[in-house]
Protein backbone atom coordinates (compact mmCIF):
# COMPACT_ATOMS: atom_id res chain seq x y z
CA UNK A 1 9.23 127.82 141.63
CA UNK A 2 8.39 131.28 140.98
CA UNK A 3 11.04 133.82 142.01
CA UNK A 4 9.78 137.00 144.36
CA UNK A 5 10.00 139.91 142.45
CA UNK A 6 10.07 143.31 143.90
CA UNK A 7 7.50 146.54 142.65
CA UNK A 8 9.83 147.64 139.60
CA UNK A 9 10.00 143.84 138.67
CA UNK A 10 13.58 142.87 139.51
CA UNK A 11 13.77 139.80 141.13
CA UNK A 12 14.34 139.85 145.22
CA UNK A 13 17.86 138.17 145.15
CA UNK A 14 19.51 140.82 142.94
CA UNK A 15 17.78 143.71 144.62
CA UNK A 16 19.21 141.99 148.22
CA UNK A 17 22.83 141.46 146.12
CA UNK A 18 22.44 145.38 145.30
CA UNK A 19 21.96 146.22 149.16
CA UNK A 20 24.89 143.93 149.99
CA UNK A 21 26.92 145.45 147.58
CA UNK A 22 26.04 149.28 148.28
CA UNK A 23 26.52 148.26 151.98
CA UNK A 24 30.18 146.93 151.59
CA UNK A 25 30.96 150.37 149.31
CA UNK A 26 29.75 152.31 152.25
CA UNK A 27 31.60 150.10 154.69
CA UNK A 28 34.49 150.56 152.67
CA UNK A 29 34.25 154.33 152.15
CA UNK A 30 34.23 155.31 156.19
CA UNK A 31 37.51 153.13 156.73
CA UNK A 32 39.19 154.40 153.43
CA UNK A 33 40.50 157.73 155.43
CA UNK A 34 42.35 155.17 158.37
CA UNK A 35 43.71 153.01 155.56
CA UNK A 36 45.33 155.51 153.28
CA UNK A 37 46.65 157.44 156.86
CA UNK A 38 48.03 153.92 157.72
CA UNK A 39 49.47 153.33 154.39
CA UNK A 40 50.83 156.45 154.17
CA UNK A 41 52.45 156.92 157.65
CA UNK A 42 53.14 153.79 159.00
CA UNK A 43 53.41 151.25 156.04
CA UNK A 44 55.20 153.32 153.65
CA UNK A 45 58.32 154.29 156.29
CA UNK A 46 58.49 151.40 157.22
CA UNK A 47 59.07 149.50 153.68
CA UNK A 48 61.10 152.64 152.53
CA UNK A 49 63.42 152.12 155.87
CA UNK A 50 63.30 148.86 155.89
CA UNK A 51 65.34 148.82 151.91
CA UNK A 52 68.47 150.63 153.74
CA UNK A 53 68.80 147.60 155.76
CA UNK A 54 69.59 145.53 152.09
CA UNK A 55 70.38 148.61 150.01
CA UNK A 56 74.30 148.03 148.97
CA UNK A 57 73.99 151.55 146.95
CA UNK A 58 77.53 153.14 148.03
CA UNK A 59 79.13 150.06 146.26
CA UNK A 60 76.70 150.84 143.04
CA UNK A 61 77.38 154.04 142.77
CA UNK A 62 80.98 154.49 143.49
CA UNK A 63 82.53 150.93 141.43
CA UNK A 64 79.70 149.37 139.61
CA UNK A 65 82.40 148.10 137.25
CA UNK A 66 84.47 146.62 139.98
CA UNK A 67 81.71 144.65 141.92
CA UNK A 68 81.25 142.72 138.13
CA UNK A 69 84.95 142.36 138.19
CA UNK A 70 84.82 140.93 141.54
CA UNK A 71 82.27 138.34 140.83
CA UNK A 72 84.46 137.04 138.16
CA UNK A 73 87.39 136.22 140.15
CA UNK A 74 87.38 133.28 142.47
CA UNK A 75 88.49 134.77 146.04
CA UNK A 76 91.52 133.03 146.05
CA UNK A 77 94.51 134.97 147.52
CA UNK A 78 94.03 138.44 145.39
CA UNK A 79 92.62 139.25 142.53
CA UNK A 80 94.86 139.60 139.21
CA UNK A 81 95.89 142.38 137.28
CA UNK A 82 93.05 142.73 135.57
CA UNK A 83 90.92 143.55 138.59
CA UNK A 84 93.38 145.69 139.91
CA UNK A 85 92.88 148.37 136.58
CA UNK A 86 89.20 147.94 136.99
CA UNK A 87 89.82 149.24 140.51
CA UNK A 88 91.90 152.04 139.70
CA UNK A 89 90.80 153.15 136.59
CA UNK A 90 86.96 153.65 138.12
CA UNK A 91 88.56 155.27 141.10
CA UNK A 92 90.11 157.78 138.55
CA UNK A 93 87.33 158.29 136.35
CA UNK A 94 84.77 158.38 139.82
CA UNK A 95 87.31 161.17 141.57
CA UNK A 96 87.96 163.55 138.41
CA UNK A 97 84.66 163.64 136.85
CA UNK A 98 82.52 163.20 139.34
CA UNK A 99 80.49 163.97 142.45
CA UNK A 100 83.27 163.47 144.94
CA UNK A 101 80.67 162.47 147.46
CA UNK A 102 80.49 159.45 146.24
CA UNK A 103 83.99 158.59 147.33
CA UNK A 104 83.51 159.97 150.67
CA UNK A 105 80.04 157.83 150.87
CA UNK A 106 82.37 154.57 149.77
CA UNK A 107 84.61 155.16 152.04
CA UNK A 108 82.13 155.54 155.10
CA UNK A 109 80.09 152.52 153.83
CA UNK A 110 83.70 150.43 153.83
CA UNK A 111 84.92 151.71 157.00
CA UNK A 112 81.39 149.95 158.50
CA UNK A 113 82.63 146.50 157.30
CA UNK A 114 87.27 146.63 158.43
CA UNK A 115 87.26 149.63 161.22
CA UNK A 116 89.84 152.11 159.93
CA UNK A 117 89.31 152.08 156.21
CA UNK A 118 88.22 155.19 155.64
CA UNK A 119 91.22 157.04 154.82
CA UNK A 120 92.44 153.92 152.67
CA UNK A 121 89.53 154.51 150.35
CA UNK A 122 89.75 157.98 150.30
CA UNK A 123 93.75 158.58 149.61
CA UNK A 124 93.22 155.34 147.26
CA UNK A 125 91.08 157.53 144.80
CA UNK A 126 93.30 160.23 145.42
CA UNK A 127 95.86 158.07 144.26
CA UNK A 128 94.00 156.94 141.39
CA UNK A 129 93.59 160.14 139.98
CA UNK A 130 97.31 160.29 139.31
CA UNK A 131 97.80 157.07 138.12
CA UNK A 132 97.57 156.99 134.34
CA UNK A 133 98.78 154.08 133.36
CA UNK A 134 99.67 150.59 134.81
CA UNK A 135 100.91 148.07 136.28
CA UNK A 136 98.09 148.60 138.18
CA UNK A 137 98.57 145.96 140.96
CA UNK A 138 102.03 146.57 141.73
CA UNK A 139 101.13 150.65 142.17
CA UNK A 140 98.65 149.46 144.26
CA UNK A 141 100.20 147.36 146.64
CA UNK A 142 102.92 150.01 146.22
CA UNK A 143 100.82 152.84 147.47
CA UNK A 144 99.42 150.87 150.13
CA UNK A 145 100.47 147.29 151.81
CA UNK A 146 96.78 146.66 152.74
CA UNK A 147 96.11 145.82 149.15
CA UNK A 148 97.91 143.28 149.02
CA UNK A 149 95.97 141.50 151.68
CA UNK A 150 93.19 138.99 151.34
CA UNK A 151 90.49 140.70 153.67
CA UNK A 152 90.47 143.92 151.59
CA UNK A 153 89.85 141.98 148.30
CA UNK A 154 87.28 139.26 150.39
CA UNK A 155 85.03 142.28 151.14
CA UNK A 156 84.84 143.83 147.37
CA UNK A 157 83.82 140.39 146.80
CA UNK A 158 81.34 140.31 149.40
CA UNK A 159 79.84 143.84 147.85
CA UNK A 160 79.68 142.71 144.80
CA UNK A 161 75.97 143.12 144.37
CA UNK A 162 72.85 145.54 144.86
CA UNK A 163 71.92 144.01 147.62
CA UNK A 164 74.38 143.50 151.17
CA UNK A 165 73.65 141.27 154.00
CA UNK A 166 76.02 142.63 156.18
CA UNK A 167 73.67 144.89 158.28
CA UNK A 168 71.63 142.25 159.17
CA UNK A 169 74.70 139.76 160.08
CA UNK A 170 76.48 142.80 162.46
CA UNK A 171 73.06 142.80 164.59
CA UNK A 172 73.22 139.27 165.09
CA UNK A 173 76.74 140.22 166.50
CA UNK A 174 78.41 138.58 163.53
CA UNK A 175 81.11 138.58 160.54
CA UNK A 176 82.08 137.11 157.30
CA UNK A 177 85.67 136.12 157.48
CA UNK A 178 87.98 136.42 154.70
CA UNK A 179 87.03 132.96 153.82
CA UNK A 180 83.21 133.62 153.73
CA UNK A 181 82.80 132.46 156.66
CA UNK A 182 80.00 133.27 159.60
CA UNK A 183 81.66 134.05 162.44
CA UNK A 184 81.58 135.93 166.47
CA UNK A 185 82.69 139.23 166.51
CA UNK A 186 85.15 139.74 169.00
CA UNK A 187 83.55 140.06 172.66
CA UNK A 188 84.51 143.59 173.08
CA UNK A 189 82.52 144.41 169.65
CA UNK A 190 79.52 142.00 170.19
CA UNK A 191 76.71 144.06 172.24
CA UNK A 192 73.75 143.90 169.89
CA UNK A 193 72.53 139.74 171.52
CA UNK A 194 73.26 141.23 175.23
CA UNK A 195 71.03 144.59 174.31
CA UNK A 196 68.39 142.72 173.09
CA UNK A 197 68.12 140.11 176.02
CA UNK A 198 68.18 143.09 178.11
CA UNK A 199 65.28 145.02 176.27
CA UNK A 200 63.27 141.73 176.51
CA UNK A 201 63.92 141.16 180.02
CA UNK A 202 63.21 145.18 180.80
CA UNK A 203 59.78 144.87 179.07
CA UNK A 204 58.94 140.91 180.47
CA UNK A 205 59.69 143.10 183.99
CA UNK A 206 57.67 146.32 183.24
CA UNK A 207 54.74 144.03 182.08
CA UNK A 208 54.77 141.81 185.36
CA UNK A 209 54.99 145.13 187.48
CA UNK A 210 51.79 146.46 185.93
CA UNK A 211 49.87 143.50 186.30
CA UNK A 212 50.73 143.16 189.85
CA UNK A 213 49.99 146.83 190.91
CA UNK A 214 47.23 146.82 188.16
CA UNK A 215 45.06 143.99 188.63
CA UNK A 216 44.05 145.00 192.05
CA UNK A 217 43.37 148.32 190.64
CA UNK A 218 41.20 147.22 187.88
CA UNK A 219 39.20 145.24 190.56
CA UNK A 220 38.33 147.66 192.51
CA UNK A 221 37.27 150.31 189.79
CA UNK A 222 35.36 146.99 188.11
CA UNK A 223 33.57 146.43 191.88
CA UNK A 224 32.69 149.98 193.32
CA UNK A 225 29.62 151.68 192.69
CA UNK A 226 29.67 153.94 189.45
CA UNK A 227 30.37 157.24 190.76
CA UNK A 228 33.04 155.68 192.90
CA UNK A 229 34.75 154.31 190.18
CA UNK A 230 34.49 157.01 187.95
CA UNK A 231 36.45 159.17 190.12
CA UNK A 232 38.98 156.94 190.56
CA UNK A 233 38.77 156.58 186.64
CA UNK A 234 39.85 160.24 186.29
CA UNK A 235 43.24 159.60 188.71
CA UNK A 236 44.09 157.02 186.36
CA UNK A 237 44.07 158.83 183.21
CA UNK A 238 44.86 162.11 184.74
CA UNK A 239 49.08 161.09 183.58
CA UNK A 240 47.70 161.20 180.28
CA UNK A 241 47.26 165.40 180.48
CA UNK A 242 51.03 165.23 180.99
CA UNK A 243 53.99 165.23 178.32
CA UNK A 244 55.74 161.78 178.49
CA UNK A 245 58.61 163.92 178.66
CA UNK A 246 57.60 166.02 181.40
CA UNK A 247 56.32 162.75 183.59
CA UNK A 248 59.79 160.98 182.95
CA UNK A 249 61.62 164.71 183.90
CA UNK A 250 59.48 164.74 187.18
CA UNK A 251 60.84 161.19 188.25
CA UNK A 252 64.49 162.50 187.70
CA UNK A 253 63.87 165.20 190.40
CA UNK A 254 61.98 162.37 192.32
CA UNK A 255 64.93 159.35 192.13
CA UNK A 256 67.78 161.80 192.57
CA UNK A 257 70.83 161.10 195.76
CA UNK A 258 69.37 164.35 196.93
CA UNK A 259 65.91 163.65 195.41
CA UNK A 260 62.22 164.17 197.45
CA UNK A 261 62.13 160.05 197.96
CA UNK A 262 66.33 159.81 199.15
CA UNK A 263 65.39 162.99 201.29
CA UNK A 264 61.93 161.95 202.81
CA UNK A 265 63.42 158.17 204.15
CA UNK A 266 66.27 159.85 205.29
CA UNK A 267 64.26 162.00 207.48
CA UNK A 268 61.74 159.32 208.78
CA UNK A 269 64.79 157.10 209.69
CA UNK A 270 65.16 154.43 206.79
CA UNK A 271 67.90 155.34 205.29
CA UNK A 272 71.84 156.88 206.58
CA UNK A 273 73.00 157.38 203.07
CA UNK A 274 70.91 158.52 200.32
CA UNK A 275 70.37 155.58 197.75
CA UNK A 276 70.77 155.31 194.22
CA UNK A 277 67.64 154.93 192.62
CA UNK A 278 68.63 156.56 189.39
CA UNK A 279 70.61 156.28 186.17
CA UNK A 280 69.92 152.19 187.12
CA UNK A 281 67.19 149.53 186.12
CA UNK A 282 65.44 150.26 189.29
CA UNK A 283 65.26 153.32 188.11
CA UNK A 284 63.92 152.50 184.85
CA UNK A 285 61.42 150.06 186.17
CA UNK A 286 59.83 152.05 188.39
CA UNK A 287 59.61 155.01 185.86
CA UNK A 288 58.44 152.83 182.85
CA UNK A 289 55.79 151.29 184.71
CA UNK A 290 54.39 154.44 186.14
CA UNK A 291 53.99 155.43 182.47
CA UNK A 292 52.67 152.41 181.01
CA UNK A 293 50.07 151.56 184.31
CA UNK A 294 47.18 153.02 182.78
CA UNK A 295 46.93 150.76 179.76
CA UNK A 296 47.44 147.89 181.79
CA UNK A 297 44.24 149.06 183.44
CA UNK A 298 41.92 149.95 181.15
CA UNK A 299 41.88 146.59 179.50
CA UNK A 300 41.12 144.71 182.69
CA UNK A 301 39.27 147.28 183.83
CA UNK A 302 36.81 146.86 180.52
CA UNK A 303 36.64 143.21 180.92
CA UNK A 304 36.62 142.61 184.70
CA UNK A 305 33.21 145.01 184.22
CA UNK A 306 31.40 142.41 182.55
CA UNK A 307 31.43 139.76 184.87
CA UNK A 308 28.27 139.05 186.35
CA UNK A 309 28.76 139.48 190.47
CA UNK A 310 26.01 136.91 190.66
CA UNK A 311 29.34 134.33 189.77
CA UNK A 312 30.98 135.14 192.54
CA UNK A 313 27.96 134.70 195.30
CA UNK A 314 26.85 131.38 193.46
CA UNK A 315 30.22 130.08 193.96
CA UNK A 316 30.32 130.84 197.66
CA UNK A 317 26.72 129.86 198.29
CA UNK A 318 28.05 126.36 196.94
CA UNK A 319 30.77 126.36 199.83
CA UNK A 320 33.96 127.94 198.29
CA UNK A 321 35.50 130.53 200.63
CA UNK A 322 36.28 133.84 199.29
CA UNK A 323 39.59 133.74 197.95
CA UNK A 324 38.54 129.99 195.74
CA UNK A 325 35.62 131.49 194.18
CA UNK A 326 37.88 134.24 193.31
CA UNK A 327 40.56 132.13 191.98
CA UNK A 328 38.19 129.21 190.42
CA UNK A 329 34.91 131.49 188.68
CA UNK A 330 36.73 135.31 188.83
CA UNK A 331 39.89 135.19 187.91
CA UNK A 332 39.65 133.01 184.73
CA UNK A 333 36.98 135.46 183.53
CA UNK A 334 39.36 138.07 184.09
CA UNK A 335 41.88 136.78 181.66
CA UNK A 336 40.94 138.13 178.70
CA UNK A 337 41.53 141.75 179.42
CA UNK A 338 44.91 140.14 181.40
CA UNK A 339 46.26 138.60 178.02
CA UNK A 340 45.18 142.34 176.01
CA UNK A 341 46.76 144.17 178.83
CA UNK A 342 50.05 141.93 178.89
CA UNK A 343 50.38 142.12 175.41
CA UNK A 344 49.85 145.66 175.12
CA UNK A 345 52.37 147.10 177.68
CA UNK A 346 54.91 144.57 176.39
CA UNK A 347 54.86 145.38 172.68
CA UNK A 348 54.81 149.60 174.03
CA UNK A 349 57.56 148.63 176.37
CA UNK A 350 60.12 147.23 173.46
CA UNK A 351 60.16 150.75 171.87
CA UNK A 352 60.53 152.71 174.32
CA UNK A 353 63.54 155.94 174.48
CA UNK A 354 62.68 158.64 176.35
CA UNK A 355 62.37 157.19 179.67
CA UNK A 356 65.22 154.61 179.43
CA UNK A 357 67.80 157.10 177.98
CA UNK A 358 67.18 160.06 180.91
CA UNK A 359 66.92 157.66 184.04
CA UNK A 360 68.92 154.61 183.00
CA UNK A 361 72.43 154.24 183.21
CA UNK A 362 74.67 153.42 179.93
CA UNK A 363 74.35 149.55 180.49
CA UNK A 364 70.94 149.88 180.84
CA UNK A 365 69.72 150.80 177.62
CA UNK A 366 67.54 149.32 175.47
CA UNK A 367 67.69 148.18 171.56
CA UNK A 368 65.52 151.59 170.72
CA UNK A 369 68.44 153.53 171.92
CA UNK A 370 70.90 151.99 169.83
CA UNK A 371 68.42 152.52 166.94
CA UNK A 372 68.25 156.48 167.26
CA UNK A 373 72.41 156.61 168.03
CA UNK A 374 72.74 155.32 164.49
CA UNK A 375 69.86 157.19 163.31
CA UNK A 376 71.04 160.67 164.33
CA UNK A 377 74.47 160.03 165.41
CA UNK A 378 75.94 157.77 162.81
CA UNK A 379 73.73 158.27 160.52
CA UNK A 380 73.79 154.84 159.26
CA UNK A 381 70.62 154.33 158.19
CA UNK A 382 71.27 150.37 156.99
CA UNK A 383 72.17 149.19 159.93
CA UNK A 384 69.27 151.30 162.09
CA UNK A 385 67.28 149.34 159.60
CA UNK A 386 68.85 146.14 160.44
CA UNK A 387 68.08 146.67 164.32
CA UNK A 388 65.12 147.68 164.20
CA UNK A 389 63.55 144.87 161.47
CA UNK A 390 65.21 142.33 163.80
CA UNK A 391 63.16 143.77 166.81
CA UNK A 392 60.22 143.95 164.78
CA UNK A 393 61.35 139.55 163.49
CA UNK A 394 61.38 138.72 167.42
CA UNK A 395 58.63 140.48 168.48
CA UNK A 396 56.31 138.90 165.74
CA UNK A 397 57.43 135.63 166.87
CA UNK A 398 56.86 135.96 170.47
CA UNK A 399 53.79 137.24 168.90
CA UNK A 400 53.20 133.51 166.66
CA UNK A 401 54.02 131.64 169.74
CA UNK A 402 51.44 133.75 172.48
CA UNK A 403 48.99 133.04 169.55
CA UNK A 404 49.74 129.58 169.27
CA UNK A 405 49.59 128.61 173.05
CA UNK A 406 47.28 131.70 174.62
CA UNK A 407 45.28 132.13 171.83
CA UNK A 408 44.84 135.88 170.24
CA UNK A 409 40.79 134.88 170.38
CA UNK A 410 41.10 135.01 174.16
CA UNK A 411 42.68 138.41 174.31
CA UNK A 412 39.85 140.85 174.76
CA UNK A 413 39.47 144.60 175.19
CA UNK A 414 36.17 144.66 176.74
């Protein structure tokens, strides 16, 4: 068969490949801008945080020599005397010729793992910098009875590497023992399981109270005539002109004992004593989903305006009242921009600060405020890390299972 050639004599097929080809390149070219802006400010933090949550680097820099030593021994009891001069002598040699940072960065990163360590480590180098010959162990355990004890020794062991665990094992509201062991944390230290069930439960309620005082909303913009709905349109983006800051500010003055709400029931006769809607969950709730309404909206909104009315009319010309042909044709259409608006004011809900940290109370804060405590408080990066990968682990599996039973092909924006 003869192939089809084009006016320059090249056959059809690799003029069409060409095409393709240029096509793609152009394709490629217009989203190159988002990708590098995504790369650059979303998936480059987020790897670079991400390595404080494993990074043991305090250990590394401080007693590389030690955390070899370490390895060697078999965590029995203590270590021998041979261990004990590794210590000491790169205590000495770390304290009097170099960057004494690095001892005060030790001792911070130790104190994280046995509360109350720091000044061990720190009058330990101290210590070593006068010691100039041994026995070391007996000086040791001379200087201080603690190293003599198992635990002390158990957690060199446990450093003994570039790489730690232990910020990801104190989120889960755990502990190695001296043994190795996985165990609780005390009750009155383990907070991270309860904050996290609580940020869940916070969003799972901020997402059902937009869909309840959204879906009716959406309706009604989706069923009005145009210039109807596009004034209503403009009340429900019109929070979007306004500072998240200054919106969560306004319902501070609004929730207050003494507040415009407290003060207005009071006056028609509802209330005796002002109530406390603030510095609670209800207070939260009924801030969070004032912010996040609109994009529960706009996602129903977009779908809901797609359905054919004629659906509705056949269905009750075939007998079924008004509220089954909403329920049996309407409402399954409608599910779609449900599932996209669901999903979206859930995931924006985990995250969430500013609003939480002014209006709720101190038991009612969510993981995102532990996050930024360590982040700017604490400034322990690792184990801001560790909270906020493990957010990011749960939320990708809620995110598996909605996929797996809802479907993320049924999840439409419009």
């Amino acid at each position: 068969m003869e192939l089809v050639r084009t006016a320059d004599g090249v056959p059809l097929k690799v003029r069409l490949r060409e095409v393709e080809r240029r096509r793609h390149l152009i394709s490629l070219l217009f989203v190159a801008p988002l990708t590098l802006f995504l790369l650059a400010f979303f998936v480059f933090p987020i790897i670079s945080m991400s390595k404080h949550a494993i990074d043991n680097i305090e250990f590394v820099e401080a007693i590389p020599r030690t955390q070899a030593a370490v390895k060697q021994w078999d965590g029995n009891g203590i270590p021998d005397e041979p261990v004990f001069a590794t210590f000491v002598e790169e205590l000495r040699d770390v304290y009097n010729n170099k960057d004494r940072s690095i001892i005060g960065k030790l001792a911070k990163r130790v104190n994280y793992e046995i509360s109350a360590t720091r000044s061990l480590i720190l009058n330990t180098a101290r210590f070593a910098g006068r010691q100039t010959q041994g026995p070391y162990k007996q000086a040791l355990i001379g200087f201080d009875k603690r190293w003599g004890e198992p635990a002390y020794w158990a957690m060199l062991k446990r450093n003994a590497g570039v790489l730690t665990e232990f910020y990801f094992v104190s989120s889960i509201d755990r502990q190695r023992s001296a043994a190795g062991e996985l165990v609780k944390l005390p009750p009155e230290q383990s907070i991270f399981f309860d904050v996290y069930v609580r940020t869940f439960w916070i969003s799972g309620l901020v997402t059902i109270g937009c869909l309840i005082l959204g879906y009716p909303v959406a309706f009604l913009l989706a069923n009005v005539p145009t210039r109807i709905s596009n004034m209503l349109m403009f009340f429900v983006l019109l929070p979007f002109w306004t500072a998240l800051l200054v919106r969560t500010t306004a319902w501070m003055v609004l929730l207050q004992r003494h507040g415009l709400i407290n003060d207005f029931m009071k006056k028609i006769g509802l209330i005796v004593e002002p109530l406390q809607l603030i510095l609670n969950l209800g207070g939260i709730l009924i801030a969070m989903i004032h912010v996040l309404l609109p994009f529960m909206i706009l996602p129903m909104f977009s779908v809901m305006k797609g359905i054919d009315r004629q659906h509705m009319r056949a269905a009750r010309s075939l007998g079924a009242n008004s509220f089954l042909a909403f329920y049996r044709v309407y409402f399954p259409q409608s599910l779609p921009g449900v599932s996209a608006g669901c999903l979206l004011v859930f995931i924006l809900a985990l995250g969430y600060y500013i609003t939480p940290r002014l209006v709720g109370g101190p038991a009612d804060q969510m993981i995102s405020h532990f996050i930024a405590f360590y982040t700017d408080e604490l400034l322990n990066w690792g184990q801001a890390s560790a909270l906020a990968l493990l957010l990011l682990a749960i939320t990708m599996v809620l995110y598996a299972f909605y996929h797996r039973f809802v479907g993320i092909e049924s999840t439409r924006l419009g």
